[in-house]
N, C-alpha and C. Protein backbone atom coordinates (compact mmCIF):
# COMPACT_ATOMS: atom_id res chain seq x y z
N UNK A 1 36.00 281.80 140.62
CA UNK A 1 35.72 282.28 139.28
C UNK A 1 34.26 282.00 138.98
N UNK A 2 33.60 283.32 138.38
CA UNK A 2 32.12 282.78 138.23
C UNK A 2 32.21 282.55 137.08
N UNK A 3 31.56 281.61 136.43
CA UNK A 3 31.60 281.44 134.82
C UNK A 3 29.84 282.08 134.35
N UNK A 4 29.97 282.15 133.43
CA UNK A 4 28.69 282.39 132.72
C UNK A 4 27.79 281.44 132.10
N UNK A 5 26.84 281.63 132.78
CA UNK A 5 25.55 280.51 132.08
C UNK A 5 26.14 280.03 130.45
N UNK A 6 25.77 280.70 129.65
CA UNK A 6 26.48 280.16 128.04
C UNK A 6 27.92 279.59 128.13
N UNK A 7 28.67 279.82 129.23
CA UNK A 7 29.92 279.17 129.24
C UNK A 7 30.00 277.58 129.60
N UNK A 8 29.06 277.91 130.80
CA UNK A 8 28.99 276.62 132.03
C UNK A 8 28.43 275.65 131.06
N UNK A 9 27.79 275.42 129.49
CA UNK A 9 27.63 274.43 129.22
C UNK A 9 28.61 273.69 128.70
N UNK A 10 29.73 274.62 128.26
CA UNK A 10 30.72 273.80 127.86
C UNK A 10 31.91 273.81 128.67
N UNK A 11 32.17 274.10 129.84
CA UNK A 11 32.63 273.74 130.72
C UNK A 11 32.39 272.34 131.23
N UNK A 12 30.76 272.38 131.52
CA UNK A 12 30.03 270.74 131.59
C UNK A 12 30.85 269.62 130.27
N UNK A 13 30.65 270.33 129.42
CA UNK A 13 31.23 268.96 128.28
C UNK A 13 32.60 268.68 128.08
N UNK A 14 33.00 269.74 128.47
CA UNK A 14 35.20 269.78 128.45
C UNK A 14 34.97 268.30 129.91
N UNK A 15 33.97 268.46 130.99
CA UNK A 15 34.34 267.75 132.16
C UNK A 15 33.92 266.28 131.89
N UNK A 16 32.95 266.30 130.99
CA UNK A 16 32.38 265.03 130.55
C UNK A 16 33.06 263.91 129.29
N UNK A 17 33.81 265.04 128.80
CA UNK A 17 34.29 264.30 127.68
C UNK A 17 33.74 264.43 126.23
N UNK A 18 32.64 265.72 126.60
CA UNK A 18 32.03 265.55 125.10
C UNK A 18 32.77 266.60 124.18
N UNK A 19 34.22 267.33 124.31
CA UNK A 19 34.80 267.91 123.69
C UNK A 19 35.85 267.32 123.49
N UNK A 20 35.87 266.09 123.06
CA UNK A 20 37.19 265.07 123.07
C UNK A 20 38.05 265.90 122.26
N UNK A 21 39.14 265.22 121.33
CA UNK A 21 40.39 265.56 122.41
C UNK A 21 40.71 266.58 123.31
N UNK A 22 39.59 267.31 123.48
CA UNK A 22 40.30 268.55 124.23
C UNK A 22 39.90 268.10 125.70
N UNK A 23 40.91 268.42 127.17
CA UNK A 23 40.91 268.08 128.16
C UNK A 23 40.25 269.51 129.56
N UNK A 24 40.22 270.71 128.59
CA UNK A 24 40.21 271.44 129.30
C UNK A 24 39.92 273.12 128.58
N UNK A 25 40.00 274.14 129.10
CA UNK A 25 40.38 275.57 127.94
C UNK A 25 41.79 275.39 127.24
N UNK A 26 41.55 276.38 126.13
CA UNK A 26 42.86 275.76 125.07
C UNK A 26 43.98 277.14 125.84
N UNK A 27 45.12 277.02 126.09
CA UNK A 27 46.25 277.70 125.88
C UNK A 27 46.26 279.19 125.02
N UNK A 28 46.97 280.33 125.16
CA UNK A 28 47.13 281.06 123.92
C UNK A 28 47.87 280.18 122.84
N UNK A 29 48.94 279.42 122.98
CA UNK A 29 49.47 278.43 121.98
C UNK A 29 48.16 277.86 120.72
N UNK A 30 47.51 277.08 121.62
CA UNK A 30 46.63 276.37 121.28
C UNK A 30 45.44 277.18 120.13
N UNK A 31 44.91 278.19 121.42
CA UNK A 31 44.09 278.95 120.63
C UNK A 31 44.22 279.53 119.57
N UNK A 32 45.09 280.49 119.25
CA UNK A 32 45.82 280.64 118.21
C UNK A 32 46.29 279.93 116.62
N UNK A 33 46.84 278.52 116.84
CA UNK A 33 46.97 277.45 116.27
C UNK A 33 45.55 277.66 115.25
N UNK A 34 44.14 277.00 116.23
CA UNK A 34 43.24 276.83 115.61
C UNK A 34 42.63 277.76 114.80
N UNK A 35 43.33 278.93 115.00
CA UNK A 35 42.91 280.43 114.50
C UNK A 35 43.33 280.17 113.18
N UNK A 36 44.53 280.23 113.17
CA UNK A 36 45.31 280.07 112.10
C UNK A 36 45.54 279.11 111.15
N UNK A 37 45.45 277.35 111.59
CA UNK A 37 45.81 276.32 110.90
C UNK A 37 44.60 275.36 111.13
N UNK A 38 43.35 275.94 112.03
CA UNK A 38 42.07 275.12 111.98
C UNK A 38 42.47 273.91 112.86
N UNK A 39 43.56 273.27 113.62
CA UNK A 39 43.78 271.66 114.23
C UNK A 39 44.01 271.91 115.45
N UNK A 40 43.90 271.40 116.44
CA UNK A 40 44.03 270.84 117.99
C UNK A 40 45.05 269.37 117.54
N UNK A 41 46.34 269.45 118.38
CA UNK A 41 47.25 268.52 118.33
C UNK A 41 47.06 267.87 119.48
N UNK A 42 46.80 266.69 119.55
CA UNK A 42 46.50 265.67 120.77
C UNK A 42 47.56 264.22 120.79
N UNK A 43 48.66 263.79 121.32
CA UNK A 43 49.30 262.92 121.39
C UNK A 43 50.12 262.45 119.84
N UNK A 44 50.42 263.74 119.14
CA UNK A 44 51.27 264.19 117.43
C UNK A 44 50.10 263.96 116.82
N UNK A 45 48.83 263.83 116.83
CA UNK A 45 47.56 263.41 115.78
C UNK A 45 47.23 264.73 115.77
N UNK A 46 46.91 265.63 114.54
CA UNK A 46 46.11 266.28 114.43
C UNK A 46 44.60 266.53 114.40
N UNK A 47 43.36 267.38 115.05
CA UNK A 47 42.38 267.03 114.58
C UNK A 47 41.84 268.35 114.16
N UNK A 48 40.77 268.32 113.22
CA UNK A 48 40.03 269.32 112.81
C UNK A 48 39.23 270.49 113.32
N UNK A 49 39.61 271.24 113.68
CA UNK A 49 39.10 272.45 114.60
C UNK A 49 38.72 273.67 114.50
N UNK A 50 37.77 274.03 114.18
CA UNK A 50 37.73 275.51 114.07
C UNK A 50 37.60 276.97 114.68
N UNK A 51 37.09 276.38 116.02
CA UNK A 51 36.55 277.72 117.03
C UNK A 51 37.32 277.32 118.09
N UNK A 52 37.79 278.12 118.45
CA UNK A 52 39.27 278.01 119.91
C UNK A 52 38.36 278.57 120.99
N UNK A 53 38.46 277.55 122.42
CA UNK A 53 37.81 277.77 123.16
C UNK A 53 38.17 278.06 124.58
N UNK A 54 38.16 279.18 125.07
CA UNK A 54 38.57 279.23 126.56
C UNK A 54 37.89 280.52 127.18
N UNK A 55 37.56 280.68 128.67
CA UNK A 55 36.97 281.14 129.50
C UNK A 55 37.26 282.63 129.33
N UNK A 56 36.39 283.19 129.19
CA UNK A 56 36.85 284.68 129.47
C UNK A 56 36.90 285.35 131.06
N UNK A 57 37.69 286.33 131.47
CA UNK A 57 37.84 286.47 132.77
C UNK A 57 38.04 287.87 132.80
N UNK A 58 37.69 288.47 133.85
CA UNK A 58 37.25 289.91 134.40
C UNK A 58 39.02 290.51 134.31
N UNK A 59 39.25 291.50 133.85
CA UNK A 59 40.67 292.33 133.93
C UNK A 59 41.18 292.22 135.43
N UNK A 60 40.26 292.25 136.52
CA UNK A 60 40.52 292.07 137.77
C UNK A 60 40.82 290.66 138.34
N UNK A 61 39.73 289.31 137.84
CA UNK A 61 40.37 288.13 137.93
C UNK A 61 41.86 287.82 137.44
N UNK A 62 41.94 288.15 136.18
CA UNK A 62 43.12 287.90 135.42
C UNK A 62 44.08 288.65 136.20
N UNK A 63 44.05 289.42 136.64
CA UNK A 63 45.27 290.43 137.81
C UNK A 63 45.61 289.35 138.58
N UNK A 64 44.89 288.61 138.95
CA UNK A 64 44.79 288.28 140.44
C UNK A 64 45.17 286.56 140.56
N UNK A 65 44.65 285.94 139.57
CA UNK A 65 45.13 284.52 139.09
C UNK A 65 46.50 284.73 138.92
N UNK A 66 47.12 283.50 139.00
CA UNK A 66 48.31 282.50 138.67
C UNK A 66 48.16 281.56 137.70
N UNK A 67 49.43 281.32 137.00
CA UNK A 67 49.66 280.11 136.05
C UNK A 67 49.88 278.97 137.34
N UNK A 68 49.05 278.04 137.18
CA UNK A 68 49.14 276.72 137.85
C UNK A 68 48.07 276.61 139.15
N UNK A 69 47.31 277.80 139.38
CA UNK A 69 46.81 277.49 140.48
C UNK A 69 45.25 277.06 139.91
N UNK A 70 44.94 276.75 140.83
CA UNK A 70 43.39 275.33 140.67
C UNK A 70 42.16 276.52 141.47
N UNK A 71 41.45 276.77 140.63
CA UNK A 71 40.06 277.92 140.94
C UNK A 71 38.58 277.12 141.36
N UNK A 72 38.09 277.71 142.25
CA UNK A 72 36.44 277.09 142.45
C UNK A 72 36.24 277.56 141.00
N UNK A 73 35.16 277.03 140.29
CA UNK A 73 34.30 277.56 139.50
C UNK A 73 32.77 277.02 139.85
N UNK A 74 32.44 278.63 139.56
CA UNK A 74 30.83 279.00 140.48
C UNK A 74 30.22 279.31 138.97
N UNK A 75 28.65 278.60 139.37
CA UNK A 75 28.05 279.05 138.36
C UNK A 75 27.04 280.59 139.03
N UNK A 76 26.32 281.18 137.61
CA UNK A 76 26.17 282.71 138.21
C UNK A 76 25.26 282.75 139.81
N UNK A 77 24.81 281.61 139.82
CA UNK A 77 23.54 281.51 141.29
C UNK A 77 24.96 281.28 142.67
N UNK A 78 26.31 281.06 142.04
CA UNK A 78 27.03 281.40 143.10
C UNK A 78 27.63 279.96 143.87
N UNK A 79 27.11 279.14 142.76
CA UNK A 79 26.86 277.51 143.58
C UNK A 79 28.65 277.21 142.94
N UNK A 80 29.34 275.67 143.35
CA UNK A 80 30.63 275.52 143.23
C UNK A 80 30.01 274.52 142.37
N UNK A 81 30.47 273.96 140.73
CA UNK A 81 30.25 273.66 140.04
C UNK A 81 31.66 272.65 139.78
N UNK A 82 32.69 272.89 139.60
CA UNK A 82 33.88 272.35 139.54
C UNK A 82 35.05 272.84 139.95
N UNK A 83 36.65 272.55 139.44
CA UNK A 83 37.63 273.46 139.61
C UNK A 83 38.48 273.41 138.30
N UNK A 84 39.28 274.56 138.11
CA UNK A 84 39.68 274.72 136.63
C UNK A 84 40.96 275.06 137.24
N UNK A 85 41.81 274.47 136.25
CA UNK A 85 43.78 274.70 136.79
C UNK A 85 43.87 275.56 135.74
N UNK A 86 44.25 277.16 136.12
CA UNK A 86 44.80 278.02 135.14
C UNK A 86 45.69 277.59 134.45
N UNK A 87 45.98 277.34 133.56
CA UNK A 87 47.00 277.22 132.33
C UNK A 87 47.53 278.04 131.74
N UNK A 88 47.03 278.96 131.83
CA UNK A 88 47.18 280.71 130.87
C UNK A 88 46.82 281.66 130.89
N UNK A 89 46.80 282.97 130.61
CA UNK A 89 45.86 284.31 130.94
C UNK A 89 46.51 284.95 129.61
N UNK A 90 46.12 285.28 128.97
CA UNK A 90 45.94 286.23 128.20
C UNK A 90 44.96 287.04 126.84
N UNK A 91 45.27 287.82 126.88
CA UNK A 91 44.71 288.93 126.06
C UNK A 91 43.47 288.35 124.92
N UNK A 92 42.58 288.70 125.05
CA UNK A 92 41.87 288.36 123.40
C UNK A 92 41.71 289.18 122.42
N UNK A 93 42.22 288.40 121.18
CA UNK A 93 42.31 289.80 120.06
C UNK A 93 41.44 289.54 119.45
N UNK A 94 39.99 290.36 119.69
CA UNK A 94 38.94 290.22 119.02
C UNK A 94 38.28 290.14 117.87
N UNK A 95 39.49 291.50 116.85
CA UNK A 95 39.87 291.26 115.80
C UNK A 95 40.19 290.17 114.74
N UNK A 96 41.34 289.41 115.15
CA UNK A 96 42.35 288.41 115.00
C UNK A 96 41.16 287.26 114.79
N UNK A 97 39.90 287.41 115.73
CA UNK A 97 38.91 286.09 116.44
C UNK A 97 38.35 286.33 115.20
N UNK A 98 37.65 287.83 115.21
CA UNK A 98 36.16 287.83 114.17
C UNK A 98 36.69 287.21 112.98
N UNK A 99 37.92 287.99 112.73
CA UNK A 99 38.13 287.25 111.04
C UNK A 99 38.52 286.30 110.58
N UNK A 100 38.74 285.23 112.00
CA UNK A 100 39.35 283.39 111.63
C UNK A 100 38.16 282.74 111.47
N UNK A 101 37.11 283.12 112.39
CA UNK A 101 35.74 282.41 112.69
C UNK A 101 34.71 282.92 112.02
């Protein structure tokens, strides 16, 4: 998976810890949630959230991925940067996005 320069920085901080509670990209569950009710639920604690965050992916990646399988992620120069465990694939309603955020 190549990620995108503007992505790869917060990819870097999901890996570092500087997007606490969050461990990783959010779920459609998840994403959604924050759309709607603004919180990320971490161990029954709610926290304050407003912009739902996860990777966007090519109609052809997303064909081609699995729920559960573990991806190189390349930054755009092609280099292996980390690995990301799919959790989810779906749809973005761009709509739904512009008018929560």
């Amino acid at each position: 998976y190549i990620i995108s320069n503007s992505d790869l920085s917060m990819f870097y901080r999901m890996a570092d810890g500087g997007l606490s509670p969050l461990e990783g990209p959010m779920d459609s569950r998840k994403f959604y949630r924050v759309l709607d009710e603004e919180v990320i639920e971490k161990n029954g604690k709610k926290y304050a959230w407003t912009i739902p965050i996860a990777f966007p992916v090519s109609k052809k990646d997303a064909e081609e991925f699995e729920i559960g399988e573990t991806v190189f992620v390349k930054n755009e120069a092609g280099e292996v940067v980390g690995t990301l465990e799919i959790s989810d694939i779906y749809p973005f309603d761009k709509n739904r996005y512009t008018t929560s955020v």
